[in-house]
PDB file of N, CA and C in Angstrom:
ATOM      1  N   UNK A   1       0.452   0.902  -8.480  1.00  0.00           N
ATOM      2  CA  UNK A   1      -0.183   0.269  -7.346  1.00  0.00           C
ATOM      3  C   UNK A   1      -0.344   1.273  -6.205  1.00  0.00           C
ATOM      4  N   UNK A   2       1.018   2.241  -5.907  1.00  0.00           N
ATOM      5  CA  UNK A   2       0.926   3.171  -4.646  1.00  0.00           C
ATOM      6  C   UNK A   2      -0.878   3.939  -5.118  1.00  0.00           C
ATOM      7  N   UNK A   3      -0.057   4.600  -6.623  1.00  0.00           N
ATOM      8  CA  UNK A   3      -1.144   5.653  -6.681  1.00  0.00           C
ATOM      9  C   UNK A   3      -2.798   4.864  -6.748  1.00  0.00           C
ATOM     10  N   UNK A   4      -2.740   3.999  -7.191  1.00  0.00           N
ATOM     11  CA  UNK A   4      -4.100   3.457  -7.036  1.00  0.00           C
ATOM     12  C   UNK A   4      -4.834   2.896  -5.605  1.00  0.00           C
ATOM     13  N   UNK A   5      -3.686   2.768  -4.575  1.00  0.00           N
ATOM     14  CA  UNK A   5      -3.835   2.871  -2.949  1.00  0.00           C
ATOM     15  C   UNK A   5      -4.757   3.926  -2.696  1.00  0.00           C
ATOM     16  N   UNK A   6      -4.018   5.201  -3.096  1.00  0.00           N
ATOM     17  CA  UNK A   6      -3.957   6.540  -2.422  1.00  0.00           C
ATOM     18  C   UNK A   6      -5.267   6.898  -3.101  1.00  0.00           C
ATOM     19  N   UNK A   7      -4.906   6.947  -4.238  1.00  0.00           N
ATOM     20  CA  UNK A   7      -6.393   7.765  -5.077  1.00  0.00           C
ATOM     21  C   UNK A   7      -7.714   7.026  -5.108  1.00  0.00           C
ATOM     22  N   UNK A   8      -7.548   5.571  -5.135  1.00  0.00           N
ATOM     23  CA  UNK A   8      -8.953   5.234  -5.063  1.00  0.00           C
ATOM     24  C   UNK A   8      -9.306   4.624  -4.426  1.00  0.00           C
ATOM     25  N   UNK A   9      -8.629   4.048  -3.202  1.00  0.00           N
ATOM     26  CA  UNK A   9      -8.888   4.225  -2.018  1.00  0.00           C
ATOM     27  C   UNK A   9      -8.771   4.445  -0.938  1.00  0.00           C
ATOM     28  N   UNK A  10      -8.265   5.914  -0.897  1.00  0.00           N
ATOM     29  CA  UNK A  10      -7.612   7.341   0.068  1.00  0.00           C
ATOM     30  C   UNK A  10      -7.165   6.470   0.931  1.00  0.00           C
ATOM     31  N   UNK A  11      -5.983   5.775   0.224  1.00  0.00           N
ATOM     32  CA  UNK A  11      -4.804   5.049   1.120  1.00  0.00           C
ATOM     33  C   UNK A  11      -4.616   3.877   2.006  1.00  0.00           C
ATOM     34  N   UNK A  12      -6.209   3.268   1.764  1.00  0.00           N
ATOM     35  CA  UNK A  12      -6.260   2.098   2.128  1.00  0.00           C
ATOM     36  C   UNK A  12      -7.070   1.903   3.168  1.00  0.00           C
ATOM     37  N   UNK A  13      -7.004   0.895   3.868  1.00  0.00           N
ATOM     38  CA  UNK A  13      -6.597  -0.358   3.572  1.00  0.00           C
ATOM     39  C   UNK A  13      -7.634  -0.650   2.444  1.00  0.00           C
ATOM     40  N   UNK A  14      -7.123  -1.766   1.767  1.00  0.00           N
ATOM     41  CA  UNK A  14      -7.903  -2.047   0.732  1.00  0.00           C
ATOM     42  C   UNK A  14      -7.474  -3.791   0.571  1.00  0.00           C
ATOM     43  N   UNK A  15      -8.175  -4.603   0.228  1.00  0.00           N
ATOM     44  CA  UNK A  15      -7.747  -6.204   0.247  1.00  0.00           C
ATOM     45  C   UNK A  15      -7.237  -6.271  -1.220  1.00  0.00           C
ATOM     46  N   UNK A  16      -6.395  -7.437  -1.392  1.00  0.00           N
ATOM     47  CA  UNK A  16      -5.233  -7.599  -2.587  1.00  0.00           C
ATOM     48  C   UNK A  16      -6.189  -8.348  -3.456  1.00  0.00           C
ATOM     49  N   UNK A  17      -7.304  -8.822  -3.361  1.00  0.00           N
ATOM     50  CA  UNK A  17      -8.126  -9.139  -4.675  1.00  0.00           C
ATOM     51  C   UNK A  17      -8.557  -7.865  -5.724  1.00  0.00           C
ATOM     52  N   UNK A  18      -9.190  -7.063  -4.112  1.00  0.00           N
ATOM     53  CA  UNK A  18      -9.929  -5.685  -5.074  1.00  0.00           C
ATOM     54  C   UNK A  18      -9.072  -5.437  -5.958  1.00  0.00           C
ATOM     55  N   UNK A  19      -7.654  -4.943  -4.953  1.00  0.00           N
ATOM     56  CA  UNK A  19      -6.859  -3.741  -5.968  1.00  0.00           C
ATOM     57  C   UNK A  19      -6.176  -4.472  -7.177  1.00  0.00           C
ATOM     58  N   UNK A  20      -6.172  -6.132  -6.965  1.00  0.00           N
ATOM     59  CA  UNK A  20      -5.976  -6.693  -8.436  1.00  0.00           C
ATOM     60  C   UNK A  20      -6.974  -6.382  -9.290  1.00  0.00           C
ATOM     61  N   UNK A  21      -8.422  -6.379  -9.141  1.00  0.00           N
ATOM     62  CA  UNK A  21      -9.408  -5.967 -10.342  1.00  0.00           C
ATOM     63  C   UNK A  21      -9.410  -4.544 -10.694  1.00  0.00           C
ATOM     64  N   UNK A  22      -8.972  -4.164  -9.207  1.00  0.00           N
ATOM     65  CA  UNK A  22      -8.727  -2.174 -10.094  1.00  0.00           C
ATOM     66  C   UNK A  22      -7.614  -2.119 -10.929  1.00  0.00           C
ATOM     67  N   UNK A  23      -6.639  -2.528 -10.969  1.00  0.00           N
ATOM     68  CA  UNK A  23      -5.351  -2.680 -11.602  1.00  0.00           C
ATOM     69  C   UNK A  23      -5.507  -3.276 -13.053  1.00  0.00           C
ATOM     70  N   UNK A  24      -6.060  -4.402 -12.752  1.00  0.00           N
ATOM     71  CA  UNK A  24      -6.344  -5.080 -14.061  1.00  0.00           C
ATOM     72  C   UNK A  24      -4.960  -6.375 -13.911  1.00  0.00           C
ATOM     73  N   UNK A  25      -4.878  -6.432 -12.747  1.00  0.00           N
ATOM     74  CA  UNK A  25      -3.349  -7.799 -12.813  1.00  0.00           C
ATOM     75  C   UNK A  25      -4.165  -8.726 -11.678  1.00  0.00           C
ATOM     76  N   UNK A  26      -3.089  -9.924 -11.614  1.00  0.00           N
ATOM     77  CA  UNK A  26      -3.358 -11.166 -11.233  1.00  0.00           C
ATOM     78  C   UNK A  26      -2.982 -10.422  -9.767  1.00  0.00           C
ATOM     79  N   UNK A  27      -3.769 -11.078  -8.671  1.00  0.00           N
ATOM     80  CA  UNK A  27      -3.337 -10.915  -7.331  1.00  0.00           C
ATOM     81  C   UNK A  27      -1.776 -11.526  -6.940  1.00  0.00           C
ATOM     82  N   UNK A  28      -1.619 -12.838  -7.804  1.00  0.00           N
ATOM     83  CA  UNK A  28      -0.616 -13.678  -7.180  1.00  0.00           C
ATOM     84  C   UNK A  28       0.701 -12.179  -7.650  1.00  0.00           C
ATOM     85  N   UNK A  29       0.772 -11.698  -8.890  1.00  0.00           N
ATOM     86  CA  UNK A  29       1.871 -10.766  -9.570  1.00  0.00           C
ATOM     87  C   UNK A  29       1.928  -9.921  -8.642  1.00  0.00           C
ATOM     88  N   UNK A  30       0.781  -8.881  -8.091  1.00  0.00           N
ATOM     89  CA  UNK A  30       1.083  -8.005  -7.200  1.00  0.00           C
ATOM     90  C   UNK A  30       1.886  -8.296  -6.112  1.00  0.00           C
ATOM     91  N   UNK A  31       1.545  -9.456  -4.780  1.00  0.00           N
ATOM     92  CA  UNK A  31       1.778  -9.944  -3.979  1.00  0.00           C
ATOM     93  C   UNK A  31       3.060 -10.516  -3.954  1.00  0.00           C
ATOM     94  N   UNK A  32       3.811 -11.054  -5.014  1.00  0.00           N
ATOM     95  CA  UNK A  32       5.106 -11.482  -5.007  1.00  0.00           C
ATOM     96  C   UNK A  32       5.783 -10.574  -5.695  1.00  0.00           C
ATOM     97  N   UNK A  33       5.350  -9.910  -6.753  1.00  0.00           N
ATOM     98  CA  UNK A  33       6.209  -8.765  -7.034  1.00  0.00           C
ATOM     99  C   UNK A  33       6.702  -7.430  -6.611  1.00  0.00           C
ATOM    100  N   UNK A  34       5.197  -6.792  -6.701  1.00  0.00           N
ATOM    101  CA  UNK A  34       5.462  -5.607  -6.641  1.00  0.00           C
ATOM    102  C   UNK A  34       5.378  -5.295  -4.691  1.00  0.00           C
ATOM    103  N   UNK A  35       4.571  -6.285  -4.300  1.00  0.00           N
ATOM    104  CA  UNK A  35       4.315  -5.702  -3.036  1.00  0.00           C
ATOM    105  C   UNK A  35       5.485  -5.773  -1.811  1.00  0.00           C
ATOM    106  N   UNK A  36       6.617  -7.105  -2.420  1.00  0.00           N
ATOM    107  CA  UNK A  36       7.766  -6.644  -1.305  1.00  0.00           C
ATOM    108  C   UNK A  36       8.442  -5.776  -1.524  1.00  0.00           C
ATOM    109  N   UNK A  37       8.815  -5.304  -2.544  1.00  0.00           N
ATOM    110  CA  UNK A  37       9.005  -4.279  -3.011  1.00  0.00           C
ATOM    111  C   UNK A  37       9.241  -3.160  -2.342  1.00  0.00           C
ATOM    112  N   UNK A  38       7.615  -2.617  -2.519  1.00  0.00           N
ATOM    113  CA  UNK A  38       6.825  -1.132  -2.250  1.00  0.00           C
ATOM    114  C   UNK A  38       7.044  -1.426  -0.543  1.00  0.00           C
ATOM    115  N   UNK A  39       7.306  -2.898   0.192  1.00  0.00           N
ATOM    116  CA  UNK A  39       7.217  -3.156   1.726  1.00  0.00           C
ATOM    117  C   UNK A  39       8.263  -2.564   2.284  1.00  0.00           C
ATOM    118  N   UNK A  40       9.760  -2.946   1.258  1.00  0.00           N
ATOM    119  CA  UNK A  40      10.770  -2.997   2.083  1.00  0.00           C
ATOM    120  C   UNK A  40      11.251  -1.323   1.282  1.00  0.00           C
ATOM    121  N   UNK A  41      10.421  -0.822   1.059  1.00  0.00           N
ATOM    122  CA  UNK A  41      11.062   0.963   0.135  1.00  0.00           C
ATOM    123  C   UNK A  41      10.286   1.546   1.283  1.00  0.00           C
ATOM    124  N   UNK A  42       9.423   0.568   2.465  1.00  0.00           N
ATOM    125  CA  UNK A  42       8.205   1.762   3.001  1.00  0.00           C
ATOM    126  C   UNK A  42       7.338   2.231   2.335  1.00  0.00           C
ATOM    127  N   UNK A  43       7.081   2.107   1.708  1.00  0.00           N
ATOM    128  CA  UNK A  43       5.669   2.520   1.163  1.00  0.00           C
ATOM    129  C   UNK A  43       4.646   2.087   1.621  1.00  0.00           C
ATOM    130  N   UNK A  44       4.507   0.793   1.477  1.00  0.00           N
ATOM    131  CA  UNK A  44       3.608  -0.279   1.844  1.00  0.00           C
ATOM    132  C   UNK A  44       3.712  -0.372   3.382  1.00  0.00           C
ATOM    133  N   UNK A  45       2.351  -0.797   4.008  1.00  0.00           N
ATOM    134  CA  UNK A  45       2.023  -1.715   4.631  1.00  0.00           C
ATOM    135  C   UNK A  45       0.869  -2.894   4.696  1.00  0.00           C
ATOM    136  N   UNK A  46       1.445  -4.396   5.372  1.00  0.00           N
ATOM    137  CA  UNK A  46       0.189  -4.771   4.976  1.00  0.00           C
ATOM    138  C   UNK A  46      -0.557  -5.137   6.723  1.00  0.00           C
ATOM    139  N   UNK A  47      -2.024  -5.249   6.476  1.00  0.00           N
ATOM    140  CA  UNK A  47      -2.474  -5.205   8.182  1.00  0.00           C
ATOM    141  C   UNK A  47      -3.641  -6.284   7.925  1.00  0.00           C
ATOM    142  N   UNK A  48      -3.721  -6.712   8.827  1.00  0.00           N
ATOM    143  CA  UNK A  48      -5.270  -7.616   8.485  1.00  0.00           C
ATOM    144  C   UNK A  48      -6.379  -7.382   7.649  1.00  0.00           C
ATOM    145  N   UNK A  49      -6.812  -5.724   7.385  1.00  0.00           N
ATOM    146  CA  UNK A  49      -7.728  -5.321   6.605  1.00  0.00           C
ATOM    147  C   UNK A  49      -7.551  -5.182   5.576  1.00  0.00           C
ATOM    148  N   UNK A  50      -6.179  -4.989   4.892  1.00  0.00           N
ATOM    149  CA  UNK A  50      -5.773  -4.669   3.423  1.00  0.00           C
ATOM    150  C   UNK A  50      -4.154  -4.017   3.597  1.00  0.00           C
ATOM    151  N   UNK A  51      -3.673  -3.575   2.065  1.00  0.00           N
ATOM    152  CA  UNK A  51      -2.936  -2.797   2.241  1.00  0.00           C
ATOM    153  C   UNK A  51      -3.356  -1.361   2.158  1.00  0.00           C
ATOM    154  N   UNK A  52      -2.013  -0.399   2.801  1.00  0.00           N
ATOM    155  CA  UNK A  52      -1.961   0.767   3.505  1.00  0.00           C
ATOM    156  C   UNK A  52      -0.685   1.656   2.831  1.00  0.00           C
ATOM    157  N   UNK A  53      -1.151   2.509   2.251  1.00  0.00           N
ATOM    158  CA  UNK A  53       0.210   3.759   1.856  1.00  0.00           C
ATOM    159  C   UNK A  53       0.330   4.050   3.194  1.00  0.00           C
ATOM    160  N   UNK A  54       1.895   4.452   2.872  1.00  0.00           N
ATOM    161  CA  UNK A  54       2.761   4.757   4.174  1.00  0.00           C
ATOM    162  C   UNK A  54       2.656   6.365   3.943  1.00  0.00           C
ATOM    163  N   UNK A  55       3.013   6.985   4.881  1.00  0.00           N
ATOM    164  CA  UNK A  55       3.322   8.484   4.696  1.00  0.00           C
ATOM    165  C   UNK A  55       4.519   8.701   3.509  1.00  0.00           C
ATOM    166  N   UNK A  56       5.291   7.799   3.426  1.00  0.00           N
ATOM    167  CA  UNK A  56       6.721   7.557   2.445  1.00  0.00           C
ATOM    168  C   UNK A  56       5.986   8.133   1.591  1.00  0.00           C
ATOM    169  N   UNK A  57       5.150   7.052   1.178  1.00  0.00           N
ATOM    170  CA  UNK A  57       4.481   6.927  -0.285  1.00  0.00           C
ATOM    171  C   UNK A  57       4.127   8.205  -0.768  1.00  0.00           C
ATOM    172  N   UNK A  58       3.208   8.673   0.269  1.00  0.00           N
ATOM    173  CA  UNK A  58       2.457   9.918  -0.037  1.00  0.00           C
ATOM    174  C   UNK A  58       3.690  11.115  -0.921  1.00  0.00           C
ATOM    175  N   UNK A  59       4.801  11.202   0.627  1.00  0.00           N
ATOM    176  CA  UNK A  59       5.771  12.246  -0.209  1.00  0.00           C
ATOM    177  C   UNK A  59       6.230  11.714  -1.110  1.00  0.00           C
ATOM    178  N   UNK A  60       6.857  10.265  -1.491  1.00  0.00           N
ATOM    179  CA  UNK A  60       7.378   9.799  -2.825  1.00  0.00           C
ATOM    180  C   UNK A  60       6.565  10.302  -4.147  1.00  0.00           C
ATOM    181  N   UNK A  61       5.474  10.082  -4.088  1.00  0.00           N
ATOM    182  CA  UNK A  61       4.546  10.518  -5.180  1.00  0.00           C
ATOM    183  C   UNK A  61       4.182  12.272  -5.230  1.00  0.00           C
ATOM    184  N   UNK A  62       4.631  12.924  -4.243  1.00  0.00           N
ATOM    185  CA  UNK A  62       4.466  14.278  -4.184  1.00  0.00           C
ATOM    186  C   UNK A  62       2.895  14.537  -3.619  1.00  0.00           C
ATOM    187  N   UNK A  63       2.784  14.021  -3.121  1.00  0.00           N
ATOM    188  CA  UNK A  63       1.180  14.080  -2.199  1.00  0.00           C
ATOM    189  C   UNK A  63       1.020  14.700  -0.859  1.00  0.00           C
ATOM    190  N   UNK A  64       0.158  15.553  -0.722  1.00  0.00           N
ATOM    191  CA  UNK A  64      -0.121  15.553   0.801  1.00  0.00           C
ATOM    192  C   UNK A  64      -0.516  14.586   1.454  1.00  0.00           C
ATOM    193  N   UNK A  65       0.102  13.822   2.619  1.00  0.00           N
ATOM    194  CA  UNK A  65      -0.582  12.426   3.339  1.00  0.00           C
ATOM    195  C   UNK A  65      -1.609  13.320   4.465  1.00  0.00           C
ATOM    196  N   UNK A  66      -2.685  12.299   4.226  1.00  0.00           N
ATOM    197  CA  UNK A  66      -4.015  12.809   5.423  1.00  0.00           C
ATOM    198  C   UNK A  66      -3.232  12.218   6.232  1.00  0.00           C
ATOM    199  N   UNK A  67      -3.738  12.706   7.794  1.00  0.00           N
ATOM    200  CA  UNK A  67      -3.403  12.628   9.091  1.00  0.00           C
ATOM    201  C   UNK A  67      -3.620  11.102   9.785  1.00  0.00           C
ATOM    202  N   UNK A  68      -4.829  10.307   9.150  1.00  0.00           N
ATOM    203  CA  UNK A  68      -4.537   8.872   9.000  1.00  0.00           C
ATOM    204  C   UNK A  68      -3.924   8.062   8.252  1.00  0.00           C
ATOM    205  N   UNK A  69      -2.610   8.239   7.773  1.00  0.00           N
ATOM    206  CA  UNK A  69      -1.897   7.715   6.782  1.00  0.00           C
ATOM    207  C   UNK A  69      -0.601   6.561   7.902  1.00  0.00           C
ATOM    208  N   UNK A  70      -0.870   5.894   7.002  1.00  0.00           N
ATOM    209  CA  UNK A  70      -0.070   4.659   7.880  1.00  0.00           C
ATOM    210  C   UNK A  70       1.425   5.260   8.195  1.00  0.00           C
ATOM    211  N   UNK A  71       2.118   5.046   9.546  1.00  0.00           N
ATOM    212  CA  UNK A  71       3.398   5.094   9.581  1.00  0.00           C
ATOM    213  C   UNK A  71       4.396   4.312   8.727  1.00  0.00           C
ATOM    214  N   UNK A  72       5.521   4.754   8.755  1.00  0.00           N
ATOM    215  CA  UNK A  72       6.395   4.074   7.842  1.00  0.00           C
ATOM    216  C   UNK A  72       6.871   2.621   8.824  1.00  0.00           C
ATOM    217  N   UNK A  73       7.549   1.596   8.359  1.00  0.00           N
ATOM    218  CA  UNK A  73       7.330   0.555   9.606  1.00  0.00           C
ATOM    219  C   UNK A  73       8.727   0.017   9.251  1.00  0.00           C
ATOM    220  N   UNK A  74       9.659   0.625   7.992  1.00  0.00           N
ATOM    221  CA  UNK A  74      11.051  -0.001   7.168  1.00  0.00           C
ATOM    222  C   UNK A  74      10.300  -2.069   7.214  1.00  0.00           C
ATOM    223  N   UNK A  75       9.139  -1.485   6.321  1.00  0.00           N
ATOM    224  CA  UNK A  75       9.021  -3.043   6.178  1.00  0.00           C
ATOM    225  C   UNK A  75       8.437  -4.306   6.808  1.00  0.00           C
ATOM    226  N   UNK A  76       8.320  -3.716   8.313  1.00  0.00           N
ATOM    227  CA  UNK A  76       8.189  -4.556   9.030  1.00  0.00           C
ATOM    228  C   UNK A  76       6.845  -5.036   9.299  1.00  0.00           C
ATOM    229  N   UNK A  77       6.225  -6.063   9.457  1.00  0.00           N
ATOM    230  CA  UNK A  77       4.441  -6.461   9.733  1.00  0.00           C
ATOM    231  C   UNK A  77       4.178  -6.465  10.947  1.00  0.00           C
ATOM    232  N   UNK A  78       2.811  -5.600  11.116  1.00  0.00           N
ATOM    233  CA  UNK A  78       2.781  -5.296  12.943  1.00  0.00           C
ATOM    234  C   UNK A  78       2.103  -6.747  13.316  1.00  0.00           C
ATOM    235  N   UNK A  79       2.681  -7.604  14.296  1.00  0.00           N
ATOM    236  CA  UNK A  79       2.020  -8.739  14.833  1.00  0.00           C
ATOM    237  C   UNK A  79       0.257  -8.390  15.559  1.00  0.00           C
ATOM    238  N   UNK A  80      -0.045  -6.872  16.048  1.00  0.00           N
ATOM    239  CA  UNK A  80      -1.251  -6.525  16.318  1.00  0.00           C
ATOM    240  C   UNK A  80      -2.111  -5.654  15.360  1.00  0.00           C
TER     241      UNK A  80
END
């Protein structure tokens, strides 16, 4: 899920239907599974427009993060 953030769509945001049809899984599986998950490791964020690789992510996976790469947030959802 990170790497399919990052690589195909250079880290997001991206809405949880798409990246279920890029994936090939059910939206509901991502969203209760994997995505608190990847939330509370930092990886993830989610924002009104989609989800967002964190800078975490980037180094977790051994990536250079571009300079718009979401901050790490330990999880937390920005109310703005």
């Amino acid at each position: 899920m990170l790497r399919a953030i990052i690589e195909m769509y250079n880290g997001g945001p991206v809405g949880l239907e798409t990246l279920a049809a890029a994936l090939g899984e059910e939206s509901v599986t991502l969203e209760d599974l994997c995505e608190p998950y990847l939330m509370q490791m930092g990886f993830l964020t989610r924002t009104p427009r989609g989800r967002c690789a964190t800078r975490l992510a980037y180094e977790h996976l051994g990536l250079k993060a571009p300079e718009a790469a979401a901050p790490e947030d330990n999880g937390q959802q920005s109310l703005f």
